[in-house]
Every structure is written in structure tokens, then in C-alpha cells.
PDB file of N, CA and C in Angstrom:
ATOM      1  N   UNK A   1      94.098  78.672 107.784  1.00  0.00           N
ATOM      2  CA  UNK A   1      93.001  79.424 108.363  1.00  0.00           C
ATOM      3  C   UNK A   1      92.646  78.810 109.720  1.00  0.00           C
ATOM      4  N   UNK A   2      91.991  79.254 110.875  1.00  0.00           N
ATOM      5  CA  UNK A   2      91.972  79.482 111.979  1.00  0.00           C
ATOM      6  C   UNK A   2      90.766  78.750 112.261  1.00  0.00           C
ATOM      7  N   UNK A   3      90.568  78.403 113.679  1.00  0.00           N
ATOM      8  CA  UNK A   3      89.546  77.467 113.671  1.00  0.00           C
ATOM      9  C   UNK A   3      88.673  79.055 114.737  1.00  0.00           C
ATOM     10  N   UNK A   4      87.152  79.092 114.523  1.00  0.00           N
ATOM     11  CA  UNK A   4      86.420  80.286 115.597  1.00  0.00           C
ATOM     12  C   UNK A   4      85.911  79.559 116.301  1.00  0.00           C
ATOM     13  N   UNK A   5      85.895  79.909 117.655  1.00  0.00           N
ATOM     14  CA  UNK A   5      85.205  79.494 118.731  1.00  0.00           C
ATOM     15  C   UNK A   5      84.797  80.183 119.769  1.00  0.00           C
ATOM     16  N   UNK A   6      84.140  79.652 120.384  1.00  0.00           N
ATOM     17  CA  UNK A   6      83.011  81.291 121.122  1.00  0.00           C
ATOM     18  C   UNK A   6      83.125  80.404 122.564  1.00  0.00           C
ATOM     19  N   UNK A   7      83.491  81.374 123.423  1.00  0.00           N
ATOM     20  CA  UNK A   7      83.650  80.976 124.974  1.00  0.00           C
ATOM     21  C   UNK A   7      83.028  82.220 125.895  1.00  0.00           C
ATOM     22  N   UNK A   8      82.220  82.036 126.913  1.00  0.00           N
ATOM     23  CA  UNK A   8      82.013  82.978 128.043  1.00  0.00           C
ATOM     24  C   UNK A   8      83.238  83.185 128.884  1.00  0.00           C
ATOM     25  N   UNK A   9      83.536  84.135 129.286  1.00  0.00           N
ATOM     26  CA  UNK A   9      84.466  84.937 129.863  1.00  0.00           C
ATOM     27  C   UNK A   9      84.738  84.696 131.380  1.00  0.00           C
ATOM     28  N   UNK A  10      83.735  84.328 131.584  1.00  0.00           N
ATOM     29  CA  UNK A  10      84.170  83.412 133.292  1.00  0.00           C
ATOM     30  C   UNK A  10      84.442  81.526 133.204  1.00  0.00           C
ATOM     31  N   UNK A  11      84.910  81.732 131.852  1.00  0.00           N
ATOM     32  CA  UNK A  11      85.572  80.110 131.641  1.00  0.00           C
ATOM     33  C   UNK A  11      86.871  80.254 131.676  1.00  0.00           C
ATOM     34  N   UNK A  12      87.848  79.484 132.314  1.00  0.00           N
ATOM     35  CA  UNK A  12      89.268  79.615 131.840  1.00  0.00           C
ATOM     36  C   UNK A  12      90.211  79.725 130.830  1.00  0.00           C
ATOM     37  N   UNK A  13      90.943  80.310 130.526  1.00  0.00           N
ATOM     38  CA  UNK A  13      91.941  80.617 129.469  1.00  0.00           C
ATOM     39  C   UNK A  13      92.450  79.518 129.368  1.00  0.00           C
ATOM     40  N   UNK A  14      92.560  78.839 127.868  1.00  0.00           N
ATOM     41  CA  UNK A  14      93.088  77.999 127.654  1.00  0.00           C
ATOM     42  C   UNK A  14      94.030  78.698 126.448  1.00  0.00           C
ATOM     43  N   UNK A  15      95.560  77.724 126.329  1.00  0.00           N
ATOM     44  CA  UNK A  15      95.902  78.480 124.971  1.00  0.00           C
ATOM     45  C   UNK A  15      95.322  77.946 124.313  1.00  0.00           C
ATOM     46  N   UNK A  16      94.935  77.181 123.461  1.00  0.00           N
ATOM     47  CA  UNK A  16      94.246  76.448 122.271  1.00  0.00           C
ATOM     48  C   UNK A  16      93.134  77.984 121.974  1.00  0.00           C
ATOM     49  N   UNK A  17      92.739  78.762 122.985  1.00  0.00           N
ATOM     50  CA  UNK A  17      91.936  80.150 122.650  1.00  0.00           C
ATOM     51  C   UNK A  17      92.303  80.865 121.426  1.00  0.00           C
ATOM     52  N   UNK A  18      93.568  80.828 121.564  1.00  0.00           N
ATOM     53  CA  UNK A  18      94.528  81.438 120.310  1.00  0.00           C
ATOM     54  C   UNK A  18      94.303  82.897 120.626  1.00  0.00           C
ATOM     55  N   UNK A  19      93.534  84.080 119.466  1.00  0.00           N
ATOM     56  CA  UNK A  19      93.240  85.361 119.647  1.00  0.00           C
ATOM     57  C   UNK A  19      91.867  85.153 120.063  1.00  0.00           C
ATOM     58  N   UNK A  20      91.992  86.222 121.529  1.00  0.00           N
ATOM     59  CA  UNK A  20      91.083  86.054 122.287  1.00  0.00           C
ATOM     60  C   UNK A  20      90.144  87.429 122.206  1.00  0.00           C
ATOM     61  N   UNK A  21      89.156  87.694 121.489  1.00  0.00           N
ATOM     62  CA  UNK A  21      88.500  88.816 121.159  1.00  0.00           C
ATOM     63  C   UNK A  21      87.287  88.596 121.819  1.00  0.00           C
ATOM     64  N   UNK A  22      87.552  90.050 122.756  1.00  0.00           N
ATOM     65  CA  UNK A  22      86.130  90.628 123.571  1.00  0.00           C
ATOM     66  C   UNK A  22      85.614  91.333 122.497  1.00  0.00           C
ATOM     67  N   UNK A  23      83.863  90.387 122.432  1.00  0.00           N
ATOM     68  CA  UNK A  23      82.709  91.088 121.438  1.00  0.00           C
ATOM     69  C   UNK A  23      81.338  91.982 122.053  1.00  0.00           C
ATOM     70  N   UNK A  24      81.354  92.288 123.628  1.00  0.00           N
ATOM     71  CA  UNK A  24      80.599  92.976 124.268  1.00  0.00           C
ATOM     72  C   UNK A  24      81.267  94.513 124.096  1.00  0.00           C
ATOM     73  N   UNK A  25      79.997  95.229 124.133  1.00  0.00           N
ATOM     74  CA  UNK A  25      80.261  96.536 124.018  1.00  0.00           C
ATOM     75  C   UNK A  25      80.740  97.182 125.873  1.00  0.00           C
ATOM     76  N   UNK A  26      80.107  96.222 126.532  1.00  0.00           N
ATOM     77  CA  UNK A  26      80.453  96.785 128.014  1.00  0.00           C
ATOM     78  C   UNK A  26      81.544  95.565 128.587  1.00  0.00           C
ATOM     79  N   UNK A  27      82.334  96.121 129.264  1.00  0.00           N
ATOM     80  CA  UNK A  27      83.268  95.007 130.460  1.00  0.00           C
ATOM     81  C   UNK A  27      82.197  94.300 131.174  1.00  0.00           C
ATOM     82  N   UNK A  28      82.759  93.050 131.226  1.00  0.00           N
ATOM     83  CA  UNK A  28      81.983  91.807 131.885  1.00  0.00           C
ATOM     84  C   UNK A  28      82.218  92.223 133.269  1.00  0.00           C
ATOM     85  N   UNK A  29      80.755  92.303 134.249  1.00  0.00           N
ATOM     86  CA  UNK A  29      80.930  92.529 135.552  1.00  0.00           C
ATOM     87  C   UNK A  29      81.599  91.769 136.281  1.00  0.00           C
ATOM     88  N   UNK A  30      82.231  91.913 137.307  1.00  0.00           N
ATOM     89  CA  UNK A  30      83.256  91.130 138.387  1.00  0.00           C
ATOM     90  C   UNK A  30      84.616  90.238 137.366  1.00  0.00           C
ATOM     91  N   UNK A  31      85.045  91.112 136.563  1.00  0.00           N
ATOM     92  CA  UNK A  31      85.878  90.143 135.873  1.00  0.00           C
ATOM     93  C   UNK A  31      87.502  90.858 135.808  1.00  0.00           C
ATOM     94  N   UNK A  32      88.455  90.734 136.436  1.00  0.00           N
ATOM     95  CA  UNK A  32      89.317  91.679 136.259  1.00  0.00           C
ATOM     96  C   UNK A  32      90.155  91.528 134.832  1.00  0.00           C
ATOM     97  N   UNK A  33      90.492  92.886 134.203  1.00  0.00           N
ATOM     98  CA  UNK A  33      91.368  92.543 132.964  1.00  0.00           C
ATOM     99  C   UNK A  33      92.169  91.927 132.807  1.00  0.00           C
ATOM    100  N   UNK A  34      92.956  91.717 133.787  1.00  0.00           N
ATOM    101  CA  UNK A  34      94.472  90.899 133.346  1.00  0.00           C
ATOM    102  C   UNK A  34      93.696  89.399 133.600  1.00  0.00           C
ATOM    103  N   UNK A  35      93.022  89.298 134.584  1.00  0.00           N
ATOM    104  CA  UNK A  35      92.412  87.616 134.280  1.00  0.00           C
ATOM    105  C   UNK A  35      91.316  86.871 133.514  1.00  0.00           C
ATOM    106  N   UNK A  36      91.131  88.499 132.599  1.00  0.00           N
ATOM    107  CA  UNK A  36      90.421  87.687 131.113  1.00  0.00           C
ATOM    108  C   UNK A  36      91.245  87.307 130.258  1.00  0.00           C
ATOM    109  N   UNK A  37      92.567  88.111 130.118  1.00  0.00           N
ATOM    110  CA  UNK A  37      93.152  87.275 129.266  1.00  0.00           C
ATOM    111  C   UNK A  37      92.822  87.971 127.893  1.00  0.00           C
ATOM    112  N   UNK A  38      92.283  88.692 127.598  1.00  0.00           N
ATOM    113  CA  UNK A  38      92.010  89.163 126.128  1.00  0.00           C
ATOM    114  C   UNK A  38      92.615  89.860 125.432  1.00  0.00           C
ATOM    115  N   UNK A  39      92.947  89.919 124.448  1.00  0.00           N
ATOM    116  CA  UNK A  39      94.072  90.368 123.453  1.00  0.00           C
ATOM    117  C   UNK A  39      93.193  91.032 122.103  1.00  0.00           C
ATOM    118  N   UNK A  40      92.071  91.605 122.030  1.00  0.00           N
ATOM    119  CA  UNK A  40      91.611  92.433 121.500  1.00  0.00           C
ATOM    120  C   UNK A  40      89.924  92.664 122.019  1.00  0.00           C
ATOM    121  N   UNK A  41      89.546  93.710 122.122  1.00  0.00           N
ATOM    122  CA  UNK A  41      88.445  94.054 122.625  1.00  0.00           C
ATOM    123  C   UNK A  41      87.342  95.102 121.493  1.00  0.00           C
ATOM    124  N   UNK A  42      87.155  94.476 120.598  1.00  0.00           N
ATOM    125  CA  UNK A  42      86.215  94.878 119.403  1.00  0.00           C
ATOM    126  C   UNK A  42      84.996  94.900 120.002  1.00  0.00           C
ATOM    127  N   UNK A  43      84.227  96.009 120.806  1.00  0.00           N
ATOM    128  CA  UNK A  43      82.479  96.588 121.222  1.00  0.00           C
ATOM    129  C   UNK A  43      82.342  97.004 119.608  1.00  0.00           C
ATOM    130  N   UNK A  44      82.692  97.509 118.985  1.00  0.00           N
ATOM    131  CA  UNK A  44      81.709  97.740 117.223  1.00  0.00           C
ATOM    132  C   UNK A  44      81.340  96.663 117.291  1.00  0.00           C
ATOM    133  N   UNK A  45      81.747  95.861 117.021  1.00  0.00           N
ATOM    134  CA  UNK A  45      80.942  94.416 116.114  1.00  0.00           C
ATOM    135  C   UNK A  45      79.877  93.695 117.371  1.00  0.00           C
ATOM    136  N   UNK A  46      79.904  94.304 118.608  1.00  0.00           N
ATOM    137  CA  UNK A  46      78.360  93.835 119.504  1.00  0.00           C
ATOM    138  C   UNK A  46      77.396  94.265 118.973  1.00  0.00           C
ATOM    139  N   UNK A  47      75.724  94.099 119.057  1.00  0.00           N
ATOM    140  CA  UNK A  47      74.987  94.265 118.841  1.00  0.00           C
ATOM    141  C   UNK A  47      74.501  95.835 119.370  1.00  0.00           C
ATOM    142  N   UNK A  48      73.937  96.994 118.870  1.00  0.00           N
ATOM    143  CA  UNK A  48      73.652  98.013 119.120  1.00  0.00           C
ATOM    144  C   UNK A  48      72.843  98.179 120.505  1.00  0.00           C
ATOM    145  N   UNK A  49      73.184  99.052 121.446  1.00  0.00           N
ATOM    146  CA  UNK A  49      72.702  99.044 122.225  1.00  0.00           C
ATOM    147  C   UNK A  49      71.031  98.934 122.540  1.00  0.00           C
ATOM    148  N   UNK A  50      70.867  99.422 121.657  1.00  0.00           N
ATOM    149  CA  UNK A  50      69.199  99.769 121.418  1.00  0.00           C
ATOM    150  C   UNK A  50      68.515  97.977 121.205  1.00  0.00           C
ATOM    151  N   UNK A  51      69.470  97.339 120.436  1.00  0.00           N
ATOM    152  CA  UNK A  51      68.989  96.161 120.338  1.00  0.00           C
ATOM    153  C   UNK A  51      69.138  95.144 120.957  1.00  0.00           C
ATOM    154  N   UNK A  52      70.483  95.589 121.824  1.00  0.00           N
ATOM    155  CA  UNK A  52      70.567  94.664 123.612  1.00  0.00           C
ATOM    156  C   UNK A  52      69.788  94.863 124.232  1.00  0.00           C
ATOM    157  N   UNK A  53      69.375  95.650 124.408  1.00  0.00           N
ATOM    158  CA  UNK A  53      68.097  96.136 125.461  1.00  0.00           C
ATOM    159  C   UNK A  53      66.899  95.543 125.071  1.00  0.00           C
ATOM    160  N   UNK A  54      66.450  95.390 123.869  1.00  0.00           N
ATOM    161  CA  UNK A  54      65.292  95.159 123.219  1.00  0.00           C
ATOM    162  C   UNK A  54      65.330  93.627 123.332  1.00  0.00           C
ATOM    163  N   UNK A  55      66.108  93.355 123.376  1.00  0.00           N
ATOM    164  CA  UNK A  55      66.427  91.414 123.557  1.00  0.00           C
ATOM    165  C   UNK A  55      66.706  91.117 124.790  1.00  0.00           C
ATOM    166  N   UNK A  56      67.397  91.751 125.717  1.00  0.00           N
ATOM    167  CA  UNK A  56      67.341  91.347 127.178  1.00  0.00           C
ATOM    168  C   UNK A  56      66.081  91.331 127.936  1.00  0.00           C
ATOM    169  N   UNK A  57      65.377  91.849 127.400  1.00  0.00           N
ATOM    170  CA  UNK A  57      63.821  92.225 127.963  1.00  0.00           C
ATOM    171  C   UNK A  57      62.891  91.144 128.183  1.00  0.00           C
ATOM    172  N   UNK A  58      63.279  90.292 126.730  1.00  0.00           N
ATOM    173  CA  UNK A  58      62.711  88.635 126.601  1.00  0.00           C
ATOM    174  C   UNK A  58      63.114  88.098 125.774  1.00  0.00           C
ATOM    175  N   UNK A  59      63.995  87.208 126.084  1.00  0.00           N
ATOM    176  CA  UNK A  59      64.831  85.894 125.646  1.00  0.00           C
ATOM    177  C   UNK A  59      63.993  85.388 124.477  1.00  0.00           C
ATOM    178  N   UNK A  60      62.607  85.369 124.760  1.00  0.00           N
ATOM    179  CA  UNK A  60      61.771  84.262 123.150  1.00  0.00           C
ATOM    180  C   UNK A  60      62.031  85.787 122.461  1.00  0.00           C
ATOM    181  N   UNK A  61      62.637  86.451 121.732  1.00  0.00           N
ATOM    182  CA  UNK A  61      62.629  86.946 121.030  1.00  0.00           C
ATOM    183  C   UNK A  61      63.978  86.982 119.993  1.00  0.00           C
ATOM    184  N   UNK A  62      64.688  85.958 120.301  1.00  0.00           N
ATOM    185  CA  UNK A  62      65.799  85.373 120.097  1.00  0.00           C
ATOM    186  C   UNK A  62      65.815  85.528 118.432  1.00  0.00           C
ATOM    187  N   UNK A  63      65.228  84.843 117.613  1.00  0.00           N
ATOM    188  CA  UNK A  63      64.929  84.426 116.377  1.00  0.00           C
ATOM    189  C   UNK A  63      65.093  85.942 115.925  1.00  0.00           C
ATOM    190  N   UNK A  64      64.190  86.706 115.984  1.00  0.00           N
ATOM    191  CA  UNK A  64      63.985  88.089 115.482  1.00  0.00           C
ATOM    192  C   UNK A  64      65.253  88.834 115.942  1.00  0.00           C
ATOM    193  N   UNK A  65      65.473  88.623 117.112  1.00  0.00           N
ATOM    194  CA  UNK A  65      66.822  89.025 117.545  1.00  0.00           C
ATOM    195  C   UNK A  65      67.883  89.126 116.319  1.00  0.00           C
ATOM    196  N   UNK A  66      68.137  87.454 116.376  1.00  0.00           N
ATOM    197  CA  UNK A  66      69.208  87.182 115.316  1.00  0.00           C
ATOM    198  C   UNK A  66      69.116  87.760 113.692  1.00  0.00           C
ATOM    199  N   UNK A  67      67.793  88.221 113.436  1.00  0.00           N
ATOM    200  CA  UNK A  67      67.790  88.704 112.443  1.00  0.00           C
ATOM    201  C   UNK A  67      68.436  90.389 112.209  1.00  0.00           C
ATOM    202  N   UNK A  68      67.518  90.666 113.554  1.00  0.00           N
ATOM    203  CA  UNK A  68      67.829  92.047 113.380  1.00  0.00           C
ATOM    204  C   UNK A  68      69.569  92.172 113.297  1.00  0.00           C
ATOM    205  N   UNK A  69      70.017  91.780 114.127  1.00  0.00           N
ATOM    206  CA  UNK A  69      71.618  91.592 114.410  1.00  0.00           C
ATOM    207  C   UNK A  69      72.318  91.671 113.454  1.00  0.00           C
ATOM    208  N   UNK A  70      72.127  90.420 112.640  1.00  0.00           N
ATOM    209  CA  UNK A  70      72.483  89.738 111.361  1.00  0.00           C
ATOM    210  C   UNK A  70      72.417  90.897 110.249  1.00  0.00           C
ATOM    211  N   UNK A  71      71.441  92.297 110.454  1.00  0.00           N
ATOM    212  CA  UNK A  71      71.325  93.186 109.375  1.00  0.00           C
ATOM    213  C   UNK A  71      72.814  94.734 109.830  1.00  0.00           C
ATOM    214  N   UNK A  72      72.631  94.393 111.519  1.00  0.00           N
ATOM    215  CA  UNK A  72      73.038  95.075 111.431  1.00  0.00           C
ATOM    216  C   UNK A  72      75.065  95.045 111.122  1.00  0.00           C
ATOM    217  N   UNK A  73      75.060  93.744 111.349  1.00  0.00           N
ATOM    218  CA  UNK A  73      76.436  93.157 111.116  1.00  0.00           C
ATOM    219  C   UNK A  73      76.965  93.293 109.583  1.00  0.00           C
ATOM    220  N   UNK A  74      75.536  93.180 108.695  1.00  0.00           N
ATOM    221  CA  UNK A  74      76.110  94.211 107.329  1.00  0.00           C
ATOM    222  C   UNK A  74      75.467  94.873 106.609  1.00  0.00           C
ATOM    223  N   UNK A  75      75.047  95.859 107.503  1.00  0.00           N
ATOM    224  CA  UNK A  75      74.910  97.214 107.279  1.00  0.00           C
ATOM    225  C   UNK A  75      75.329  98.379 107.240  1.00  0.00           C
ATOM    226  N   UNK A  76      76.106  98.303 108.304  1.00  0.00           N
ATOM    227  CA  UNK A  76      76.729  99.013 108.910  1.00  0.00           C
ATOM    228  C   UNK A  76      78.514  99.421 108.929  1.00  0.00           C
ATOM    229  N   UNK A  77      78.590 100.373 108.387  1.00  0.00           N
ATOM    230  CA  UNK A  77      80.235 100.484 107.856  1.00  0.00           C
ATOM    231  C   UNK A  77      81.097 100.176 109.370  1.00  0.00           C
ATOM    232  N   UNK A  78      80.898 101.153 110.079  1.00  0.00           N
ATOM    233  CA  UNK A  78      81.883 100.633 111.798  1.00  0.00           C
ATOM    234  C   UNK A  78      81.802  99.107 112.335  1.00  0.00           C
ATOM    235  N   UNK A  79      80.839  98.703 112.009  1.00  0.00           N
ATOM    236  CA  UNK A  79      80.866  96.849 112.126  1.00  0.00           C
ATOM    237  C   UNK A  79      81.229  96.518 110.824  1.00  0.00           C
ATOM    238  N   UNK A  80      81.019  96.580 109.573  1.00  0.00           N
ATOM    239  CA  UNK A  80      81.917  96.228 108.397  1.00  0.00           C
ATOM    240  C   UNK A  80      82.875  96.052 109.061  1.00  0.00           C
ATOM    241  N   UNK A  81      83.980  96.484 109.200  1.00  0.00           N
ATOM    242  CA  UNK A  81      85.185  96.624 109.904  1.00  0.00           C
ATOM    243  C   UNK A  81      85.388  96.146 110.778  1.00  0.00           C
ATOM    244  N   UNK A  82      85.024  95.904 111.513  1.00  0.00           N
ATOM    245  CA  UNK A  82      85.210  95.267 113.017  1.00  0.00           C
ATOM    246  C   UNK A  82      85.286  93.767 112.117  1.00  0.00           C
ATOM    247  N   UNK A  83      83.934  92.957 111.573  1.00  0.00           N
ATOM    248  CA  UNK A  83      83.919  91.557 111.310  1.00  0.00           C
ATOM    249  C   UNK A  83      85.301  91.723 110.180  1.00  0.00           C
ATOM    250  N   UNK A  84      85.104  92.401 109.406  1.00  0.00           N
ATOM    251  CA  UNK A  84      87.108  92.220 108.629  1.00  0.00           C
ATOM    252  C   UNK A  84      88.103  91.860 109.364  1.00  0.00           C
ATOM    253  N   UNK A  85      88.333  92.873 110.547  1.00  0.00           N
ATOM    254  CA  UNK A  85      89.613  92.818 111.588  1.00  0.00           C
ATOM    255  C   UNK A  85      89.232  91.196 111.992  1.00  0.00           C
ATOM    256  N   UNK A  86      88.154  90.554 112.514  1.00  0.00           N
ATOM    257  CA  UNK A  86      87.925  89.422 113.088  1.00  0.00           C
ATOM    258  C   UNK A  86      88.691  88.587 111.925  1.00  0.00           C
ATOM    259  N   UNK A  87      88.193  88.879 110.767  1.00  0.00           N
ATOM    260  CA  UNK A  87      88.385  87.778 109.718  1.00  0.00           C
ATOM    261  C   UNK A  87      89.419  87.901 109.172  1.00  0.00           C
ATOM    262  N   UNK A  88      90.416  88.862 109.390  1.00  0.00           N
ATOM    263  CA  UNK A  88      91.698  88.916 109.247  1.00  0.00           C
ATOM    264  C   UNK A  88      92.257  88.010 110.385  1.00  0.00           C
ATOM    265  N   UNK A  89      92.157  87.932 111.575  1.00  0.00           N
ATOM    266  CA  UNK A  89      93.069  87.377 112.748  1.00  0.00           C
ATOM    267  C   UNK A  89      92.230  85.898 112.798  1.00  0.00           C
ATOM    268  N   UNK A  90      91.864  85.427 111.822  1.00  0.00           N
ATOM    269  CA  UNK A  90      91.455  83.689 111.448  1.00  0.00           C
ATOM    270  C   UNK A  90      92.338  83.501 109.967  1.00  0.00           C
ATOM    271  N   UNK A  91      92.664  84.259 109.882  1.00  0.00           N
ATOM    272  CA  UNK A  91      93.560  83.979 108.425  1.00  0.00           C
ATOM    273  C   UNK A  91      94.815  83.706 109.343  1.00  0.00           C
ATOM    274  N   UNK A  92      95.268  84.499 110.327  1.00  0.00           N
ATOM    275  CA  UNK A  92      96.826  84.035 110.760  1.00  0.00           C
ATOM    276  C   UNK A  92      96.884  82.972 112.474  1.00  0.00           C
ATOM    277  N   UNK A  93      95.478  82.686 112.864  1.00  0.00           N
ATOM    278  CA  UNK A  93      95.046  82.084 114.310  1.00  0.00           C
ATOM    279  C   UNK A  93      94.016  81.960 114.169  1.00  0.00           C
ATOM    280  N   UNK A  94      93.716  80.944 115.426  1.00  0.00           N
ATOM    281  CA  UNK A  94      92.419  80.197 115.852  1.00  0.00           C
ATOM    282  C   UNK A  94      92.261  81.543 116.727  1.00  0.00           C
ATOM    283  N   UNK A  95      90.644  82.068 116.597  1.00  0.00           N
ATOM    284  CA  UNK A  95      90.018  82.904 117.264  1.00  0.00           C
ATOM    285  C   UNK A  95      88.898  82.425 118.134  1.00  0.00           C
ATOM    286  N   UNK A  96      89.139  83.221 119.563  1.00  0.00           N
ATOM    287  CA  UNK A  96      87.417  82.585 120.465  1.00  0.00           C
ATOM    288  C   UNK A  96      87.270  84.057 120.868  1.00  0.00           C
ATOM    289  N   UNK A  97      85.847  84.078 120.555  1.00  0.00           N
ATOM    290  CA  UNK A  97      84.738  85.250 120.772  1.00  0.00           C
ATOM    291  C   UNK A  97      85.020  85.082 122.165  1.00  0.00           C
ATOM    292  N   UNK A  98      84.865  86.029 122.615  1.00  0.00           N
ATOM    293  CA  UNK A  98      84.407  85.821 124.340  1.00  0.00           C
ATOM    294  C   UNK A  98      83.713  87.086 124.459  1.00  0.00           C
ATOM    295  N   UNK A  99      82.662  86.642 125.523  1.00  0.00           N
ATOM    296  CA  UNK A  99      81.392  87.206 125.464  1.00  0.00           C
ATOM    297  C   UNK A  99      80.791  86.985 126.983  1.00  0.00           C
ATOM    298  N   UNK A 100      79.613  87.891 127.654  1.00  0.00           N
ATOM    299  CA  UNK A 100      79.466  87.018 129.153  1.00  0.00           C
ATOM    300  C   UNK A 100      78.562  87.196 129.004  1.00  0.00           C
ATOM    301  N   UNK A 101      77.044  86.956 128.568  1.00  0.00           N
ATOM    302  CA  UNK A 101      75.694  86.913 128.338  1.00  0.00           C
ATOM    303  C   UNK A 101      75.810  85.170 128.956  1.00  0.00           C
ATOM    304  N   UNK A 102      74.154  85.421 129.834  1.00  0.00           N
ATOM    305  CA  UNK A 102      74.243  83.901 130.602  1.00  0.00           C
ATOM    306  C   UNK A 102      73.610  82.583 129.942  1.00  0.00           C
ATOM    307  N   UNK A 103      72.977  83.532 128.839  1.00  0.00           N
ATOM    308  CA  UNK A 103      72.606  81.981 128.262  1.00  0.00           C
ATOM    309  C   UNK A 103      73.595  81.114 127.091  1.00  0.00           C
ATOM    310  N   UNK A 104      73.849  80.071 126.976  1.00  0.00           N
ATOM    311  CA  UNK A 104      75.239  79.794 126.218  1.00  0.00           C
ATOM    312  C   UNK A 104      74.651  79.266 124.831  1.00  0.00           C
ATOM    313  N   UNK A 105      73.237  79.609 124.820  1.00  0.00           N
ATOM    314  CA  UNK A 105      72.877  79.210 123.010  1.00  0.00           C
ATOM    315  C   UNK A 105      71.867  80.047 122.377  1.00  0.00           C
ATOM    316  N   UNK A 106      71.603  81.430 123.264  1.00  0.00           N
ATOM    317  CA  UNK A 106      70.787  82.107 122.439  1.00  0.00           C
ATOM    318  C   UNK A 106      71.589  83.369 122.759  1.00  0.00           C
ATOM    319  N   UNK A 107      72.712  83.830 121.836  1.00  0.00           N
ATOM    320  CA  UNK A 107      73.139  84.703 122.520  1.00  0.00           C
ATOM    321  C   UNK A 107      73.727  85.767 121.109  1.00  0.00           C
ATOM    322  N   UNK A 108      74.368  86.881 120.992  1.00  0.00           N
ATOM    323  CA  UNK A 108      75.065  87.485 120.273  1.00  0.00           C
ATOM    324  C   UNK A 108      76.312  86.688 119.695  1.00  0.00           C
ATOM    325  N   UNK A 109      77.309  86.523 120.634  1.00  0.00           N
ATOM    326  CA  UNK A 109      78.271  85.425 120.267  1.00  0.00           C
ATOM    327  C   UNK A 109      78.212  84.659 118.946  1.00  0.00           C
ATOM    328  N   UNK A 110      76.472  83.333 119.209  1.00  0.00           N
ATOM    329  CA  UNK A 110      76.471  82.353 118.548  1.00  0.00           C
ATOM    330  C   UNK A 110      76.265  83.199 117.568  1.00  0.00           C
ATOM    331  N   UNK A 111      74.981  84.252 117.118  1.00  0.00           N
ATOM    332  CA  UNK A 111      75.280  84.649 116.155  1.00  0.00           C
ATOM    333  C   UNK A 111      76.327  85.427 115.388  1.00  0.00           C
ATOM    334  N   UNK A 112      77.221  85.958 116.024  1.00  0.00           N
ATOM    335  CA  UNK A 112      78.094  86.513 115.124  1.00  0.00           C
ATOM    336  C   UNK A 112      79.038  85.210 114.624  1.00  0.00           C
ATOM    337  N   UNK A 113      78.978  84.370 114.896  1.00  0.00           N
ATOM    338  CA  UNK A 113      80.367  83.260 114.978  1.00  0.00           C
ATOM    339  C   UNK A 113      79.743  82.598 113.779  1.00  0.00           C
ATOM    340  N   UNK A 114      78.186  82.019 113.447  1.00  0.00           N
ATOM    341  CA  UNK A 114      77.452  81.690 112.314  1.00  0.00           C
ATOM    342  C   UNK A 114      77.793  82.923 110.972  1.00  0.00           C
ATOM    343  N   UNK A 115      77.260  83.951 111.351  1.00  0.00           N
ATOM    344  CA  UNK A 115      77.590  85.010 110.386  1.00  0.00           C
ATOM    345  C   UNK A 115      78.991  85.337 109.979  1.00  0.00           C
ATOM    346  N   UNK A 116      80.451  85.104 110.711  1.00  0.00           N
ATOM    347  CA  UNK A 116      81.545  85.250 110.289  1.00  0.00           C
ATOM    348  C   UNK A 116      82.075  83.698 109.528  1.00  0.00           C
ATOM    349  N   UNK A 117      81.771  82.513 109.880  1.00  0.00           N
ATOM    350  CA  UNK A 117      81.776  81.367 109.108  1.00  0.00           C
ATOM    351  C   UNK A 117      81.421  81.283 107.486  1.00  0.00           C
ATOM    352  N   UNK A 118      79.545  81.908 107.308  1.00  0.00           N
ATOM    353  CA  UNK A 118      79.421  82.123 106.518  1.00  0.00           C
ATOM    354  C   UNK A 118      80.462  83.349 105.457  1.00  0.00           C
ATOM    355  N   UNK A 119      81.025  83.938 105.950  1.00  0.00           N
ATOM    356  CA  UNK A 119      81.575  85.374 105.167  1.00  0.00           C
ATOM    357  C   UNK A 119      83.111  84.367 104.768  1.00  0.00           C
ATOM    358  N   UNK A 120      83.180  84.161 105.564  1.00  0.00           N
ATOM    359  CA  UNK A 120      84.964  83.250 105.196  1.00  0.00           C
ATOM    360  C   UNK A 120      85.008  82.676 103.865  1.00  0.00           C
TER     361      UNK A 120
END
């Protein structure tokens, strides 16, 4: 089994990345495709738009954030699926989230990467 690790998208490609899965529902601004480097691009399993918005608005809302997130990660049959496909490609590789939100510890990422640990 695969080791997960969560990297922002304007960090360099390393191989040790292994499968490199984009978890934003939108393309990272100023970033061209071939020099992200990404080898699957899963937007289901981001956070609903309605609830990016609702959290970009103000950062201290982080906590509640992660909750809401956390319901909708299994609730929801089209993200069911998405975190499977993730947790299938850690059964055969080391996986890194990549993600471009600017803060590097209150973010979607960390939580999905906590919530797919736990499911393993």
C-alpha cells in the first residue's frame, strides 16, 4: 500500500509523487498542464462549490468547514467514487493530492488526505 501525500501545485514534481491527482474542481491559475505534471484530475471529490465559496469568505471558519466537507465526502454517491478511485491508486502507488489553495494547513487537501487515511 502506498504512502498519501498532499503537495500544492506550484511545488515541483518530484517522482517520489508517484500518482499525481488534481483534487480542485477548477485549473490552478497561471499553471500550464504539461508542467503540472498530473496524471489524474478527480474535481468530484473537491469540496462543493457552494461550500468553497462559503469558506473562502473567512478562513476562521475552517473547523466547521472541515466538518461540513467531511459529510459531504460521504454522502454523496459522485464523491463515493471519486475517494474509491483515490483508494484504489494507494493500493498499487504512493499518491500526492495536489491542490493550489494558499494556505498549506487549513485547506481541502489536508482534509481529504485525514479522511482517506481513516477509510484505508
Amino acid at each position: 500500500m502506498g504512502d498519501l501525500k498532499i503537495k500544492r501545485v506550484y511545488e515541483d514534481y518530484e517522482k517520489e509523487d508517484g500518482t499525481r491527482i488534481l483534487i480542485d474542481r477548477l485549473w490552478p491559475r497561471g499553471v500550464k498542464k504539461e508542467d503540472a505534471k498530473i496524471d489524474k484530475w478527480i474535481k468530484e471529490i473537491a469540496p462543493t462549490p457552494e461550500l468553497r465559496k462559503w469558506f473562502h469568505k473567512d478562513i476562521e471558519r475552517f473547523y466547521e468547514f472541515k466538518e461540513r466537507y467531511r459529510k459531504e465526502l460521504a454522502n454523496n454517491e459522485e464523491t463515493s467514487s471519486a475517494v474509491t478511485e483515490v483508494l484504489e491508486n494507494l493500493q498499487e502507488d504512493d499518491v500526492t493530492l495536489i491542490f493550489a489553495a494558499k494556505d498549506e494547513q487549513r485547506n481541502h487537501a489536508k482534509v481529504l488526505q485525514e479522511f482517506l487515511e481513516e477509510k484505508r
